[in-house]
PDB file of N, CA and C in Angstrom:
ATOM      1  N   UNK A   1       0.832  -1.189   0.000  1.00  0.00           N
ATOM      2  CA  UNK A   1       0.000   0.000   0.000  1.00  0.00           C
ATOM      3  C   UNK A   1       0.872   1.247   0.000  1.00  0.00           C
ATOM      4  N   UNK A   2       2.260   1.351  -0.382  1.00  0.00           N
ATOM      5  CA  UNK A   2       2.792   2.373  -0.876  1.00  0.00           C
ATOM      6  C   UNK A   2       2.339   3.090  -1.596  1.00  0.00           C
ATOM      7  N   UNK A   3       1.296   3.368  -2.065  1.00  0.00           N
ATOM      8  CA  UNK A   3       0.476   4.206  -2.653  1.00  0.00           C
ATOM      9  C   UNK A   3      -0.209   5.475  -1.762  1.00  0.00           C
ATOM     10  N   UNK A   4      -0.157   4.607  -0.455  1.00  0.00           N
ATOM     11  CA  UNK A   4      -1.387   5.408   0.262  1.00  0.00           C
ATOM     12  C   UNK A   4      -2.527   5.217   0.232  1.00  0.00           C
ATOM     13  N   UNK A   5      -3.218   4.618  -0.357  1.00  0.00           N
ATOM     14  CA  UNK A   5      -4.708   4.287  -0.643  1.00  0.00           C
ATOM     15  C   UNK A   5      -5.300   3.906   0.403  1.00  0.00           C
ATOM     16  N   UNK A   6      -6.593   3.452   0.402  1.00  0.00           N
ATOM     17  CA  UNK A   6      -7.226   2.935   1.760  1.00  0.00           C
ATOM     18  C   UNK A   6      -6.977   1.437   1.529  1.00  0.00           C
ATOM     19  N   UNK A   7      -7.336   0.918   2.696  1.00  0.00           N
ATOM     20  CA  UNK A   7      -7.332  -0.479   2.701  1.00  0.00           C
ATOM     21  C   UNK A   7      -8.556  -1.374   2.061  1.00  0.00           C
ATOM     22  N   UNK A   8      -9.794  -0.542   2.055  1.00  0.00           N
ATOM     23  CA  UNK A   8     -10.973  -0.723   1.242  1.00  0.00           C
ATOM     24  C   UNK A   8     -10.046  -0.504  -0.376  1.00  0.00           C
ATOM     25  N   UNK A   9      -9.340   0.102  -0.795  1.00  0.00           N
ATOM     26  CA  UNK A   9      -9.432   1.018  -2.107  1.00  0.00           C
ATOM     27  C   UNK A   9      -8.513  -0.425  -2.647  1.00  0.00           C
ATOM     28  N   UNK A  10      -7.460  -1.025  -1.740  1.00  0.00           N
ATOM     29  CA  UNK A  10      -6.378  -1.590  -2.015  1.00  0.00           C
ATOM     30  C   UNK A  10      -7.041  -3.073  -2.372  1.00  0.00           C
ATOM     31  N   UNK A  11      -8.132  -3.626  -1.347  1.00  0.00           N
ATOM     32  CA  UNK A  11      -8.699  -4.967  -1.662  1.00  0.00           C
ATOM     33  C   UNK A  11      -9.804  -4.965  -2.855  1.00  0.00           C
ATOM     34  N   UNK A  12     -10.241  -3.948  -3.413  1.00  0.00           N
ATOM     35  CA  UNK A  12     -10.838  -3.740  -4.275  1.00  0.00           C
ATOM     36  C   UNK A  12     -10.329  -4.137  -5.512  1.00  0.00           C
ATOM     37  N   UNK A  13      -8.897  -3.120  -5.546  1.00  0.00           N
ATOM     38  CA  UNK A  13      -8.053  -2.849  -6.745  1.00  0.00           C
ATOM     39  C   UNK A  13      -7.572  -4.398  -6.671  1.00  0.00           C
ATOM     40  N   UNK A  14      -6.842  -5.367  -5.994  1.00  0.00           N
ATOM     41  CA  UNK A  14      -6.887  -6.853  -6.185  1.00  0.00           C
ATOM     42  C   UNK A  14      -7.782  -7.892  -6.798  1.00  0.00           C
ATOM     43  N   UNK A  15      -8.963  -7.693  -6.162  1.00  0.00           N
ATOM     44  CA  UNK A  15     -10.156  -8.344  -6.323  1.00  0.00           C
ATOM     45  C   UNK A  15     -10.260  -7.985  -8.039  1.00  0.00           C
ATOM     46  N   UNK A  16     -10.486  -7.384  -8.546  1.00  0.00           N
ATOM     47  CA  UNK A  16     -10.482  -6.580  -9.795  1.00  0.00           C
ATOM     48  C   UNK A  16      -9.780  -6.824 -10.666  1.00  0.00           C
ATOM     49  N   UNK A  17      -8.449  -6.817 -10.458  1.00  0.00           N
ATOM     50  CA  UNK A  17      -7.043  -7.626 -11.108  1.00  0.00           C
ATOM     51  C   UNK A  17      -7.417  -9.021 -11.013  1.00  0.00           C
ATOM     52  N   UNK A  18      -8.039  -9.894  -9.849  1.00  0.00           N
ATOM     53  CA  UNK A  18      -8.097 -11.631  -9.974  1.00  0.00           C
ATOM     54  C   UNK A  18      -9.156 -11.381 -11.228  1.00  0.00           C
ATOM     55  N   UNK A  19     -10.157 -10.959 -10.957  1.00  0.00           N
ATOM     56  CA  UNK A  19     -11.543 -11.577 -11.355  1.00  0.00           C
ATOM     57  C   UNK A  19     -10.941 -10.980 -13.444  1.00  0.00           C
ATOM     58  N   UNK A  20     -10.504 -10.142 -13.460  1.00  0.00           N
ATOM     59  CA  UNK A  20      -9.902 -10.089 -15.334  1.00  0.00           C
ATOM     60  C   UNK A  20      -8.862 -10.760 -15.590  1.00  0.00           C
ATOM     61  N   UNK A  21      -8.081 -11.748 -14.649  1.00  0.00           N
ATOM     62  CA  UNK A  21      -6.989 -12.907 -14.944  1.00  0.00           C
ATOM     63  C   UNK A  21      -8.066 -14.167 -15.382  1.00  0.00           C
ATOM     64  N   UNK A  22      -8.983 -13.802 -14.232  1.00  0.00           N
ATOM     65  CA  UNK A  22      -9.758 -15.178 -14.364  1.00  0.00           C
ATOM     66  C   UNK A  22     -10.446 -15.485 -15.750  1.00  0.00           C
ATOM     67  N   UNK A  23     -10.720 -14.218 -16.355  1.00  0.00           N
ATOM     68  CA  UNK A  23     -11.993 -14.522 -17.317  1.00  0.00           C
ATOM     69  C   UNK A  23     -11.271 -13.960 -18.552  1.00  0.00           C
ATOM     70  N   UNK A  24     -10.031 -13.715 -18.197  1.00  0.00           N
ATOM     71  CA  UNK A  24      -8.717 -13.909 -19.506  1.00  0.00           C
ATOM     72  C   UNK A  24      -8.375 -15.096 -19.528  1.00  0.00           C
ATOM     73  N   UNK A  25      -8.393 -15.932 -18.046  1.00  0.00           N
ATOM     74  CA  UNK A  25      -7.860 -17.216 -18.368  1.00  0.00           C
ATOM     75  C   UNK A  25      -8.578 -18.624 -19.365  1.00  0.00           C
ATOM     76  N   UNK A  26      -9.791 -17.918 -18.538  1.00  0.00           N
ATOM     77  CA  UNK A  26     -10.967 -18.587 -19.510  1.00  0.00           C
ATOM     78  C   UNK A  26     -11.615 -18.261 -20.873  1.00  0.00           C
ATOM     79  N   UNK A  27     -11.195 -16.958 -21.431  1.00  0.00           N
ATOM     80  CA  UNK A  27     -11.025 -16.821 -23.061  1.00  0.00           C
ATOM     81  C   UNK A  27     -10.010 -17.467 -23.519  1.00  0.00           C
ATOM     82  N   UNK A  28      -9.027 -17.322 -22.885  1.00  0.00           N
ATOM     83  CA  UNK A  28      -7.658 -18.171 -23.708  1.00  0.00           C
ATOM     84  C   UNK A  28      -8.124 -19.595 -23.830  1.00  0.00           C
ATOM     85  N   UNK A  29      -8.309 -20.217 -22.537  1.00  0.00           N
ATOM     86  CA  UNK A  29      -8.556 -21.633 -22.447  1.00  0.00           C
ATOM     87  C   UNK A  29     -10.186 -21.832 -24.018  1.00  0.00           C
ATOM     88  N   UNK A  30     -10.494 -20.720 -24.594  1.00  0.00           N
ATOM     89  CA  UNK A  30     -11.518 -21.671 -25.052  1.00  0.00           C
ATOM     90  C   UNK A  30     -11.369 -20.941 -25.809  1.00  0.00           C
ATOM     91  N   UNK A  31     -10.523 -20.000 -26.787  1.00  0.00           N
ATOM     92  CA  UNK A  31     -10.194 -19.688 -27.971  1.00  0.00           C
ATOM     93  C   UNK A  31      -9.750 -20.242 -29.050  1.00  0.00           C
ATOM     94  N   UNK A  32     -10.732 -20.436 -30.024  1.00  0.00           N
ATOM     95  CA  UNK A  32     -10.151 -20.917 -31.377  1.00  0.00           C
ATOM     96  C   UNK A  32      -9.606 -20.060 -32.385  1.00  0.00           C
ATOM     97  N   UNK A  33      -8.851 -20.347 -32.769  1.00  0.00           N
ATOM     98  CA  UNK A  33      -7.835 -19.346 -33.921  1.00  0.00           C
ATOM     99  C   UNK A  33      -8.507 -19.440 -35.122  1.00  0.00           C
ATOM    100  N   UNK A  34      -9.025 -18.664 -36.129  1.00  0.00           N
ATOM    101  CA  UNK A  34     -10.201 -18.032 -36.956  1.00  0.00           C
ATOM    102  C   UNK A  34      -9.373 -19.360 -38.017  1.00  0.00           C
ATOM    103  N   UNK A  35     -10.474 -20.188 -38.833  1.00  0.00           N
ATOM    104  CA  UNK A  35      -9.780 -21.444 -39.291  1.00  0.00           C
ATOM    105  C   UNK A  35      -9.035 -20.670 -40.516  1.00  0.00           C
ATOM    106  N   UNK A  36      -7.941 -21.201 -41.401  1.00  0.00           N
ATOM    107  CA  UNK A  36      -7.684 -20.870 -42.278  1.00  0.00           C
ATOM    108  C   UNK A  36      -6.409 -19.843 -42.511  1.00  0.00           C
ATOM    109  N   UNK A  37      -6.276 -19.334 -41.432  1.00  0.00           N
ATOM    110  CA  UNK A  37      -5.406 -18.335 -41.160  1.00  0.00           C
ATOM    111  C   UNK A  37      -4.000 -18.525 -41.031  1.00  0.00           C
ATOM    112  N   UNK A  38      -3.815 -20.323 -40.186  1.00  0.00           N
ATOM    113  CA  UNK A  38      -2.678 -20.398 -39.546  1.00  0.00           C
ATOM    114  C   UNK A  38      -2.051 -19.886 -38.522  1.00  0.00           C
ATOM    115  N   UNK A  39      -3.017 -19.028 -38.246  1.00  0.00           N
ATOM    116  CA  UNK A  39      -2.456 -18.457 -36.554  1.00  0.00           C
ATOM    117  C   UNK A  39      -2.975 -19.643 -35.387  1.00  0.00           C
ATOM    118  N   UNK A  40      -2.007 -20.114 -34.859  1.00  0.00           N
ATOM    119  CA  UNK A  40      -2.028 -20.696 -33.614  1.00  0.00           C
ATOM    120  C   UNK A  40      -2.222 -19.799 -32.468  1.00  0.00           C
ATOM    121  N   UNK A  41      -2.616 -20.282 -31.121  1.00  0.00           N
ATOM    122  CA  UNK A  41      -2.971 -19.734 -30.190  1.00  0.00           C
ATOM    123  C   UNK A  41      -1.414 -18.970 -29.594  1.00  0.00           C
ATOM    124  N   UNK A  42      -0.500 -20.313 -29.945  1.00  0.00           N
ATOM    125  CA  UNK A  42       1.242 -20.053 -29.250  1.00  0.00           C
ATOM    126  C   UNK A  42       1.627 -18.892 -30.158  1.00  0.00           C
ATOM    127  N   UNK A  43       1.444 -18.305 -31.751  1.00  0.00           N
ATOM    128  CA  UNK A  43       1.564 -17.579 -31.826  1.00  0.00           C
ATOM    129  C   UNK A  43       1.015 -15.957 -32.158  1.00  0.00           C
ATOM    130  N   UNK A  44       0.039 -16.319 -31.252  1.00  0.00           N
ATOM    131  CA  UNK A  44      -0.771 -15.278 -30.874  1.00  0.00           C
ATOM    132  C   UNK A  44      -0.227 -14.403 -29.345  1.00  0.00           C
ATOM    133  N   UNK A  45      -0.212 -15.853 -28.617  1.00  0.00           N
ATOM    134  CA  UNK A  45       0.298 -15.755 -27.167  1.00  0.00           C
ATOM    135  C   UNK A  45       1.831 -15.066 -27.518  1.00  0.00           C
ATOM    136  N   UNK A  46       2.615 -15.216 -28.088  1.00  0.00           N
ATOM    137  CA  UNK A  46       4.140 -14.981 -28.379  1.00  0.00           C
ATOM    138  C   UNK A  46       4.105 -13.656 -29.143  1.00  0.00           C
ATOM    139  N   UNK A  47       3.174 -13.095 -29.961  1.00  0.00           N
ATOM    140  CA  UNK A  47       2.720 -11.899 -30.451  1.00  0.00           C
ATOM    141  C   UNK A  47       2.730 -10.787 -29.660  1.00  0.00           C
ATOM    142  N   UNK A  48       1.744 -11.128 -28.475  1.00  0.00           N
ATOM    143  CA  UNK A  48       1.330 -10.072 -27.348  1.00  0.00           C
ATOM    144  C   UNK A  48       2.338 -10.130 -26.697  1.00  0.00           C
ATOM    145  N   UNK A  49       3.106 -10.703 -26.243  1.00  0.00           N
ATOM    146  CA  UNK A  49       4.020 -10.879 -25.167  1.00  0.00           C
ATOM    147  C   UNK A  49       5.130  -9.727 -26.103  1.00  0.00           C
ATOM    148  N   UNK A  50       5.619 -10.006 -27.411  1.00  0.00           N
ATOM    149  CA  UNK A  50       6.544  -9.641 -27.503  1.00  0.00           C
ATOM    150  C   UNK A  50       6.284  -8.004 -28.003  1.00  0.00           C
ATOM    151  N   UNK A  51       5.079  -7.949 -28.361  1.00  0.00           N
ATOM    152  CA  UNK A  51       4.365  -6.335 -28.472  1.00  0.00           C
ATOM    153  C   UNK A  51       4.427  -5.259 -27.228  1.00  0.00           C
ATOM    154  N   UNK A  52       4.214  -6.388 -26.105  1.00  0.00           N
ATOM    155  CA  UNK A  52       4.434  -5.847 -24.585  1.00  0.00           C
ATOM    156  C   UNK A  52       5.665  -5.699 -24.318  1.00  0.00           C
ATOM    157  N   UNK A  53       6.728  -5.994 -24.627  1.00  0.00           N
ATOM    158  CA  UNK A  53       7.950  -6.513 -23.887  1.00  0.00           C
ATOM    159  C   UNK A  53       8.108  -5.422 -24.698  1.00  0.00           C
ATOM    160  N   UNK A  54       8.254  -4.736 -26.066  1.00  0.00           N
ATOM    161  CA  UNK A  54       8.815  -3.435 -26.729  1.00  0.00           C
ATOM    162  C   UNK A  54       8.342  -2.288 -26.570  1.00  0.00           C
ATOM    163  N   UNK A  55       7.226  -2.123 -25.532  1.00  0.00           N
ATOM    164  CA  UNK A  55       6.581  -1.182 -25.038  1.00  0.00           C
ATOM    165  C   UNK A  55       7.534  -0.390 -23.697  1.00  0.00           C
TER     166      UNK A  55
END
């Protein structure tokens, strides 16, 4: 809480972060890659990562 925030403000801001891991985890887990394309999920996943990482 180096922020300063409240302790209400801080379990919120967590709660908030789980619950969009969760229901990212569960788009990934049930994403199909548009047929025809050849994009795999690994390089989709390896896409974002490396779009992020040059940011």
């Amino acid at each position: 809480m180096a922020s300063h925030q409240s302790l209400n403000a801080f379990v919120v801001e967590r709660l908030a972060e789980v619950a969009r891991v969760i229901r990212l985890a569960d788009y990934v887990a049930s994403y199909e890659p548009p047929q025809g394309t050849g994009v795999t999920l690994d390089a989709a996943v390896a896409a974002v990562r490396e779009a992020r990482d040059a940011s």
